[in-house]
PDB file of N, CA and C in Angstrom:
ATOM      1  N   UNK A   1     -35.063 -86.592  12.041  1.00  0.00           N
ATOM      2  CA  UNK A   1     -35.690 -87.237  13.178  1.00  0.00           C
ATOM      3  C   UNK A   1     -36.970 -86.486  13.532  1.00  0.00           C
ATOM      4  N   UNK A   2     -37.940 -87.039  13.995  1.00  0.00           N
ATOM      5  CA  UNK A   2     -39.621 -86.813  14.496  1.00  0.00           C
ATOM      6  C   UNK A   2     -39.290 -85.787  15.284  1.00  0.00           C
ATOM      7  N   UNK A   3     -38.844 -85.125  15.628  1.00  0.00           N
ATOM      8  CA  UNK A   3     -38.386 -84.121  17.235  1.00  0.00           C
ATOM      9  C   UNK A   3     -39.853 -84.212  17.919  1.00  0.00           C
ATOM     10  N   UNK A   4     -41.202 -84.169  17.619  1.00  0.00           N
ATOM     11  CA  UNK A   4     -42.254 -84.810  18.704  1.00  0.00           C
ATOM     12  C   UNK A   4     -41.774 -85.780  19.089  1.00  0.00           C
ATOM     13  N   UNK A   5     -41.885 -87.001  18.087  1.00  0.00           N
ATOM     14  CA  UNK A   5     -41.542 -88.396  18.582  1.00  0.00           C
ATOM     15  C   UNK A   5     -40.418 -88.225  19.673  1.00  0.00           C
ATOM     16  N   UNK A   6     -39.428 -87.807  19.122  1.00  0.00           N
ATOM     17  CA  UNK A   6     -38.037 -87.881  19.771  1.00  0.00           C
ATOM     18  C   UNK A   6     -38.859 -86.749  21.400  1.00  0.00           C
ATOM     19  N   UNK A   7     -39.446 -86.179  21.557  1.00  0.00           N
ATOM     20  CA  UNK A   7     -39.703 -85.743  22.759  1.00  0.00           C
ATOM     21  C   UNK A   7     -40.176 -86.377  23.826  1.00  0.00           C
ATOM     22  N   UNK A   8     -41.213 -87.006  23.089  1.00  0.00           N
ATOM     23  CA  UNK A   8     -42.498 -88.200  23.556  1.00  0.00           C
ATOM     24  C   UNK A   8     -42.099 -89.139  24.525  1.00  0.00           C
ATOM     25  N   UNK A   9     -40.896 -89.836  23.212  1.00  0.00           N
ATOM     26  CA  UNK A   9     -40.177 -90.527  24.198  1.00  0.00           C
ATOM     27  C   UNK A   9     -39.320 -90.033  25.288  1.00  0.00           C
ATOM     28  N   UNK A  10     -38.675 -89.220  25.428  1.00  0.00           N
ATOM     29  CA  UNK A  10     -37.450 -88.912  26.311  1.00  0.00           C
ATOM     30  C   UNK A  10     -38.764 -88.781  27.369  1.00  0.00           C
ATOM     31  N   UNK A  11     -39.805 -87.710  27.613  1.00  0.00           N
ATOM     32  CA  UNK A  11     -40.665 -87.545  28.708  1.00  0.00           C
ATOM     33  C   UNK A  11     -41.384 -89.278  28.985  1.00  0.00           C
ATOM     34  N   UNK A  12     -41.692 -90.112  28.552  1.00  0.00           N
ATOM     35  CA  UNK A  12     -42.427 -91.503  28.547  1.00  0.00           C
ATOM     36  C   UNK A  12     -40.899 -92.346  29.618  1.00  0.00           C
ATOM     37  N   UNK A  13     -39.703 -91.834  29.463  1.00  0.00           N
ATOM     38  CA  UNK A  13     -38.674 -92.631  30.001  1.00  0.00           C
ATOM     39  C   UNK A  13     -38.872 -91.914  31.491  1.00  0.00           C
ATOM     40  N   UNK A  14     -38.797 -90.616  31.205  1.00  0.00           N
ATOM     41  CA  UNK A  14     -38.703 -89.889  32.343  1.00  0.00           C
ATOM     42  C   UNK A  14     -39.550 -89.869  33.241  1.00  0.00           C
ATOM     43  N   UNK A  15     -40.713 -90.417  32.925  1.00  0.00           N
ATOM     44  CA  UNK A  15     -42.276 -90.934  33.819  1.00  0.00           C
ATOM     45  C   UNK A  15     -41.529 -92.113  34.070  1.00  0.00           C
ATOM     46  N   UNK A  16     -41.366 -93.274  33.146  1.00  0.00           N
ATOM     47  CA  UNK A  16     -41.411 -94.597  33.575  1.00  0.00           C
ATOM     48  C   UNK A  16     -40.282 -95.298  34.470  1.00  0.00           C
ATOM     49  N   UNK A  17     -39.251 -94.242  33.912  1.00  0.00           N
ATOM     50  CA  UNK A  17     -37.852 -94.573  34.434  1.00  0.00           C
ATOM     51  C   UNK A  17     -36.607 -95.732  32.882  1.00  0.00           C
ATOM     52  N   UNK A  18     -36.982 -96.697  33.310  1.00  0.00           N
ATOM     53  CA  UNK A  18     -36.650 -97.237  31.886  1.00  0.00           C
ATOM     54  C   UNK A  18     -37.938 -98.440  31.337  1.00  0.00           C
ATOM     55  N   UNK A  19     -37.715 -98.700  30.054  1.00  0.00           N
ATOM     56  CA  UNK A  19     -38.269 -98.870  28.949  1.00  0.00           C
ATOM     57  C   UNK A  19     -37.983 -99.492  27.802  1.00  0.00           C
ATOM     58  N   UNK A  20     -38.280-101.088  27.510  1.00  0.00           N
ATOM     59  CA  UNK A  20     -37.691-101.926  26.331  1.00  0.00           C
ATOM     60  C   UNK A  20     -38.673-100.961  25.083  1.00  0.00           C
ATOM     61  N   UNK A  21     -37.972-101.217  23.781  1.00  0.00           N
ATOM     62  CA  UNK A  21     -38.363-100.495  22.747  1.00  0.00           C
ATOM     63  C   UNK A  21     -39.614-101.127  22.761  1.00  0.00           C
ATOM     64  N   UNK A  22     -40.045-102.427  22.825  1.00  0.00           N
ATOM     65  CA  UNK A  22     -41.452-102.899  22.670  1.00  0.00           C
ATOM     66  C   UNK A  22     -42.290-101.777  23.843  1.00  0.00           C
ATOM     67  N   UNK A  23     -41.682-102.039  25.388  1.00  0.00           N
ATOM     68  CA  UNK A  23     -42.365-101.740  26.126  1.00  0.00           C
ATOM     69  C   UNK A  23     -42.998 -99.611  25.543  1.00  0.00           C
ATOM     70  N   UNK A  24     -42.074 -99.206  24.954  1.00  0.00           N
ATOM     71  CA  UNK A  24     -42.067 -97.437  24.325  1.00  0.00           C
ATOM     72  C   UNK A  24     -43.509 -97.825  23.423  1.00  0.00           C
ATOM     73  N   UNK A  25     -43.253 -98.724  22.535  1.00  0.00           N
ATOM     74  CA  UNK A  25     -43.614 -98.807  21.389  1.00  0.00           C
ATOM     75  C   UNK A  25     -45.540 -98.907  21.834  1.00  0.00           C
ATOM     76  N   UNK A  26     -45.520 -99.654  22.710  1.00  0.00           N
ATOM     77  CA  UNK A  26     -47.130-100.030  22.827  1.00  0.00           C
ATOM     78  C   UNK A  26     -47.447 -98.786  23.851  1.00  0.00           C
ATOM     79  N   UNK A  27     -46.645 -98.779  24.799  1.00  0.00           N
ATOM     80  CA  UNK A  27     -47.320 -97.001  25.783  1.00  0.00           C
ATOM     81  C   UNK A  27     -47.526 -96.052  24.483  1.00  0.00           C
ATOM     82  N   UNK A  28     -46.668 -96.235  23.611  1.00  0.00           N
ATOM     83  CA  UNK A  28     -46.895 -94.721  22.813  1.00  0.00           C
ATOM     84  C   UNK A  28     -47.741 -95.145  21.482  1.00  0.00           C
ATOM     85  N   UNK A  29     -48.185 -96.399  21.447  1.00  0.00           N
ATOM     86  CA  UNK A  29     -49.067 -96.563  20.607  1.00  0.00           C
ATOM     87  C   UNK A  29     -48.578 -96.672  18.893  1.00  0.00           C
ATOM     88  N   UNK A  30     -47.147 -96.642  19.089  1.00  0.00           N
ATOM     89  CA  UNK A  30     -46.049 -96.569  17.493  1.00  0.00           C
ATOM     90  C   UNK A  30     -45.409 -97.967  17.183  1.00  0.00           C
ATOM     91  N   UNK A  31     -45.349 -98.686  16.010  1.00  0.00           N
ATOM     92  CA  UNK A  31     -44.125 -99.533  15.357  1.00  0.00           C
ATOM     93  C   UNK A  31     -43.302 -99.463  15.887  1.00  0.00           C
ATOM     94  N   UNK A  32     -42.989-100.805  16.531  1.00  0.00           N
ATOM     95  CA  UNK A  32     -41.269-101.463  17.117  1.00  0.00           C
ATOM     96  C   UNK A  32     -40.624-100.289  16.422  1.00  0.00           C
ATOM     97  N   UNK A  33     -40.358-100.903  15.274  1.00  0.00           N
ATOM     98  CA  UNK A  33     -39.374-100.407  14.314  1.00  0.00           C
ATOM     99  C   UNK A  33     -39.130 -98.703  14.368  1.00  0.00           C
ATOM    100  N   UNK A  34     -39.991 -97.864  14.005  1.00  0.00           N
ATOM    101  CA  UNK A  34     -40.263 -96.273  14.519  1.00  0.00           C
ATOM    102  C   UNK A  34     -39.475 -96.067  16.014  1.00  0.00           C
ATOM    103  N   UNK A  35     -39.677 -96.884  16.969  1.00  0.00           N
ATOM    104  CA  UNK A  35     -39.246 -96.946  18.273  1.00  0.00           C
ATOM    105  C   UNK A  35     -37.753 -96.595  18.383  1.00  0.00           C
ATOM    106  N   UNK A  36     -37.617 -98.245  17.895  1.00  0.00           N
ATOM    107  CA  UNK A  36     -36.000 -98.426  17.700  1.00  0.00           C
ATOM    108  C   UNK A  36     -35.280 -97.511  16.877  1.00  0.00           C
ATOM    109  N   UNK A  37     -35.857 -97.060  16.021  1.00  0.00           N
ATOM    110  CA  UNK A  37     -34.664 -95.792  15.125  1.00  0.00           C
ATOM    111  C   UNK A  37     -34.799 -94.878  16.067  1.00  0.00           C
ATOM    112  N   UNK A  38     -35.741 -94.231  16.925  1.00  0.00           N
ATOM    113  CA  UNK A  38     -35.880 -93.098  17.623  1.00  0.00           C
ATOM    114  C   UNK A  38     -34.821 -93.395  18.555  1.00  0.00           C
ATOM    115  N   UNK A  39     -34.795 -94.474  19.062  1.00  0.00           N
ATOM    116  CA  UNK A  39     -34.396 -94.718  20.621  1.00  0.00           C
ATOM    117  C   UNK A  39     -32.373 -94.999  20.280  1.00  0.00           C
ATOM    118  N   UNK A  40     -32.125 -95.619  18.467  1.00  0.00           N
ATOM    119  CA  UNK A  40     -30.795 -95.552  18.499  1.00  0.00           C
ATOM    120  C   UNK A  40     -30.431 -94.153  18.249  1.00  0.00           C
ATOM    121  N   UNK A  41     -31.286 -92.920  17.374  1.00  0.00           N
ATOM    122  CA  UNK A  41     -30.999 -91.600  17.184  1.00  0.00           C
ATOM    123  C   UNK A  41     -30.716 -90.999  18.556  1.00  0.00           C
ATOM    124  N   UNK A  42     -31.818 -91.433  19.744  1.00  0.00           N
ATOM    125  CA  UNK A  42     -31.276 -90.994  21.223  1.00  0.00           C
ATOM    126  C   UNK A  42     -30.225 -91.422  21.562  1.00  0.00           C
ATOM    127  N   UNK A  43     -29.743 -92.486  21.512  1.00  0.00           N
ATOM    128  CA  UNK A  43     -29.048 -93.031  22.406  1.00  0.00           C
ATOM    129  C   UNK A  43     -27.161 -92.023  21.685  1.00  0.00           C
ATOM    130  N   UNK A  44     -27.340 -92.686  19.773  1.00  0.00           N
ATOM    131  CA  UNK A  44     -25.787 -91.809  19.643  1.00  0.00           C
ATOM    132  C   UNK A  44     -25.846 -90.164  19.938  1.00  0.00           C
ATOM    133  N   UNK A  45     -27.041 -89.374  20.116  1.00  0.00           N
ATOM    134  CA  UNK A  45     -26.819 -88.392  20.430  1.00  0.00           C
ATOM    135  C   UNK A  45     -26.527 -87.492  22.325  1.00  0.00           C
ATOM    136  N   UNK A  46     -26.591 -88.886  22.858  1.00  0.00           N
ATOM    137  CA  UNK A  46     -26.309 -88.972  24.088  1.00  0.00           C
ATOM    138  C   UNK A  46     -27.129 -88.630  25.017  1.00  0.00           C
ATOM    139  N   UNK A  47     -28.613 -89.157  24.853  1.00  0.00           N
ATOM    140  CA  UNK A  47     -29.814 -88.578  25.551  1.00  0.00           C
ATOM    141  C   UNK A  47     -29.874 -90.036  26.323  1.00  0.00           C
ATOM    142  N   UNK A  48     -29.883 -91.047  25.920  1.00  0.00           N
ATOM    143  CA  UNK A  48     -30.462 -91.760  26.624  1.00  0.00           C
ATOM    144  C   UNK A  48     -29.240 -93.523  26.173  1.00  0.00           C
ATOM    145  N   UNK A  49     -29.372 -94.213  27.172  1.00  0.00           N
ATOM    146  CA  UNK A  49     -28.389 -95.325  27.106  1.00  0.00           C
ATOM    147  C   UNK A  49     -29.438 -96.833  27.752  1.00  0.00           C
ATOM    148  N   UNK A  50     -28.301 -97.713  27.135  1.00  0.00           N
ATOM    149  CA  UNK A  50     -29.026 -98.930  27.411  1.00  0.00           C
ATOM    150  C   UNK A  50     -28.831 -99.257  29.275  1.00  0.00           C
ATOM    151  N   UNK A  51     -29.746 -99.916  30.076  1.00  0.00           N
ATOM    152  CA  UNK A  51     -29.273-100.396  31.265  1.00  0.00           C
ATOM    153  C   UNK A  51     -28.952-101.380  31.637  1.00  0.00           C
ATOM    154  N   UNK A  52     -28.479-101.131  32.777  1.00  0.00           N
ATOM    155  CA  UNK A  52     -27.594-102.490  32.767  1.00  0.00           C
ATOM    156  C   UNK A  52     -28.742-103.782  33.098  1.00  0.00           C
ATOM    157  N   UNK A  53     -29.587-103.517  33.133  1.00  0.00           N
ATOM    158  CA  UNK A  53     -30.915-104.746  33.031  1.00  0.00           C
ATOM    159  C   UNK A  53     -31.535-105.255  31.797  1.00  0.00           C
ATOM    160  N   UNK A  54     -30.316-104.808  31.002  1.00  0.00           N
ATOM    161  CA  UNK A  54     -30.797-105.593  29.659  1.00  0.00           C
ATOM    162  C   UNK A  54     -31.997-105.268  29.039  1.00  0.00           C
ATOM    163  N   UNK A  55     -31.469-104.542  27.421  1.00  0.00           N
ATOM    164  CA  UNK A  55     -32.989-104.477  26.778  1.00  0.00           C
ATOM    165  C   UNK A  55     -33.864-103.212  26.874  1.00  0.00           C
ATOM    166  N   UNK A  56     -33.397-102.369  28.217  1.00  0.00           N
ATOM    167  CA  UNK A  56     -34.427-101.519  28.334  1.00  0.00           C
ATOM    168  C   UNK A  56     -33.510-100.113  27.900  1.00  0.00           C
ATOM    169  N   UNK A  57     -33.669 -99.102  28.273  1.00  0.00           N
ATOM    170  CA  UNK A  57     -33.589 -97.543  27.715  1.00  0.00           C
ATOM    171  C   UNK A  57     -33.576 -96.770  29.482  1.00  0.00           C
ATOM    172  N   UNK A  58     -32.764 -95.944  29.671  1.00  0.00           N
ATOM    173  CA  UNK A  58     -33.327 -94.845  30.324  1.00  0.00           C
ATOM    174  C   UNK A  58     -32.532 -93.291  30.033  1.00  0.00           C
ATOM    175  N   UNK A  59     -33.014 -92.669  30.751  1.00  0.00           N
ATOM    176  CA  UNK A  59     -32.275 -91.251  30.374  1.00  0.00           C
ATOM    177  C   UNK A  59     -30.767 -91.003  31.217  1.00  0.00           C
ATOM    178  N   UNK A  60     -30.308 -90.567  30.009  1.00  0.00           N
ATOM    179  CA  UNK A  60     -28.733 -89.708  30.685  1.00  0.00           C
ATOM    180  C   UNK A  60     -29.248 -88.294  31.014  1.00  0.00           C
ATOM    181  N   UNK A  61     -28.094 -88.138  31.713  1.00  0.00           N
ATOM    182  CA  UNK A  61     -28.225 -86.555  32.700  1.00  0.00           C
ATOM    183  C   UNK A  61     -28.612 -85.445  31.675  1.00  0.00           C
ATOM    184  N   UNK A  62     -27.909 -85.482  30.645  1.00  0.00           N
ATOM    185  CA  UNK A  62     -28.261 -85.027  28.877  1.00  0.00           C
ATOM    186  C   UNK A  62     -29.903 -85.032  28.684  1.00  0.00           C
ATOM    187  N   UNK A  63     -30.060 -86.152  28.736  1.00  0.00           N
ATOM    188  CA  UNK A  63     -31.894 -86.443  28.632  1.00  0.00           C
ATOM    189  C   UNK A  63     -32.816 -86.139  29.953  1.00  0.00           C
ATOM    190  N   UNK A  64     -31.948 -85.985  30.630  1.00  0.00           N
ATOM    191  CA  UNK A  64     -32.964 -85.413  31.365  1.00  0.00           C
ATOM    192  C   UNK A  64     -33.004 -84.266  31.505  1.00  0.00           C
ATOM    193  N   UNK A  65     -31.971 -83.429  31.326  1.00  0.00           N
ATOM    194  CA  UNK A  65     -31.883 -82.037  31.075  1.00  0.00           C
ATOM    195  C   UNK A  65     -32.823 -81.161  30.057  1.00  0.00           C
ATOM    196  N   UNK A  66     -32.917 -82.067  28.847  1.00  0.00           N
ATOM    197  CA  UNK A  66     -33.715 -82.254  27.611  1.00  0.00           C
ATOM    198  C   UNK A  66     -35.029 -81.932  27.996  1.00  0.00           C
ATOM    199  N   UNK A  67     -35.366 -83.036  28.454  1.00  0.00           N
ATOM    200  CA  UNK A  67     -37.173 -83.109  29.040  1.00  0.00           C
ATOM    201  C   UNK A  67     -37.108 -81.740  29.735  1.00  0.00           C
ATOM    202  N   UNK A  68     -36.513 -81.451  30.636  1.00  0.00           N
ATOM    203  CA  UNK A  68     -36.975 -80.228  31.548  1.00  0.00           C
ATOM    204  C   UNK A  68     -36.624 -79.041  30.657  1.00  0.00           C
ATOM    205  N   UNK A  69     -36.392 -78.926  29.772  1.00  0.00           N
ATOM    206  CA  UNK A  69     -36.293 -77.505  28.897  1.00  0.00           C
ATOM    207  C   UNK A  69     -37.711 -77.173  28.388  1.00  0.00           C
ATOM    208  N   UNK A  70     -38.066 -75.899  28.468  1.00  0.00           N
ATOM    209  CA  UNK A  70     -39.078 -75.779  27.674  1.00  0.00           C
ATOM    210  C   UNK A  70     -39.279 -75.837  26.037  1.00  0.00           C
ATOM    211  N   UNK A  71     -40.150 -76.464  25.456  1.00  0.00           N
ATOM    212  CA  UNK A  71     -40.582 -76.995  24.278  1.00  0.00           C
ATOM    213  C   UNK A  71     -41.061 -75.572  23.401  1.00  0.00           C
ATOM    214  N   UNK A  72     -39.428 -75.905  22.720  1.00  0.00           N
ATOM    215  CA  UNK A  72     -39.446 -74.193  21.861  1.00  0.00           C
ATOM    216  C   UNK A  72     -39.935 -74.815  20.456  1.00  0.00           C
ATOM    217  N   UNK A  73     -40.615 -73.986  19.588  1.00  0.00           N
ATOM    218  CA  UNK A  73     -40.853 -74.483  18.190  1.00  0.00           C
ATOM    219  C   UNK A  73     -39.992 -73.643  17.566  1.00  0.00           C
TER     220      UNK A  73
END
């Protein structure tokens, strides 16, 4: 997995709140498709889940914990 990408997004949810993969895909300037693998790699690793408004993405307590860690290489 991208671990930028995979960052990008978790902070882009955490600004926006939630987020359809199209809606990720054009803020971050990337392929649906790129989106959607990122966003199912988040979701089974328990960062982030679908809402109950259909379609969109936001962060679990996991993902948000995530974002606020500092960005170790």
């Amino acid at each position: 997995m991208d671990r930028d990408l995979q960052r990008t997004v978790l902070e882009t949810l955490a600004e926006h709140g939630q987020l359809s993969v199209s809606a990720l895909a054009e803020t971050l300037d990337r392929h649906p498709v790129t989106i959607d693998r990122q966003c199912y790699d988040l979701q089974t690793d328990g960062y982030i889940v679908i809402a109950s408004s259909g379609g969109t993405y936001k962060l679990t307590t996991k993902g948000r914990s995530r974002v606020n860690e500092p960005d170790v290489e």
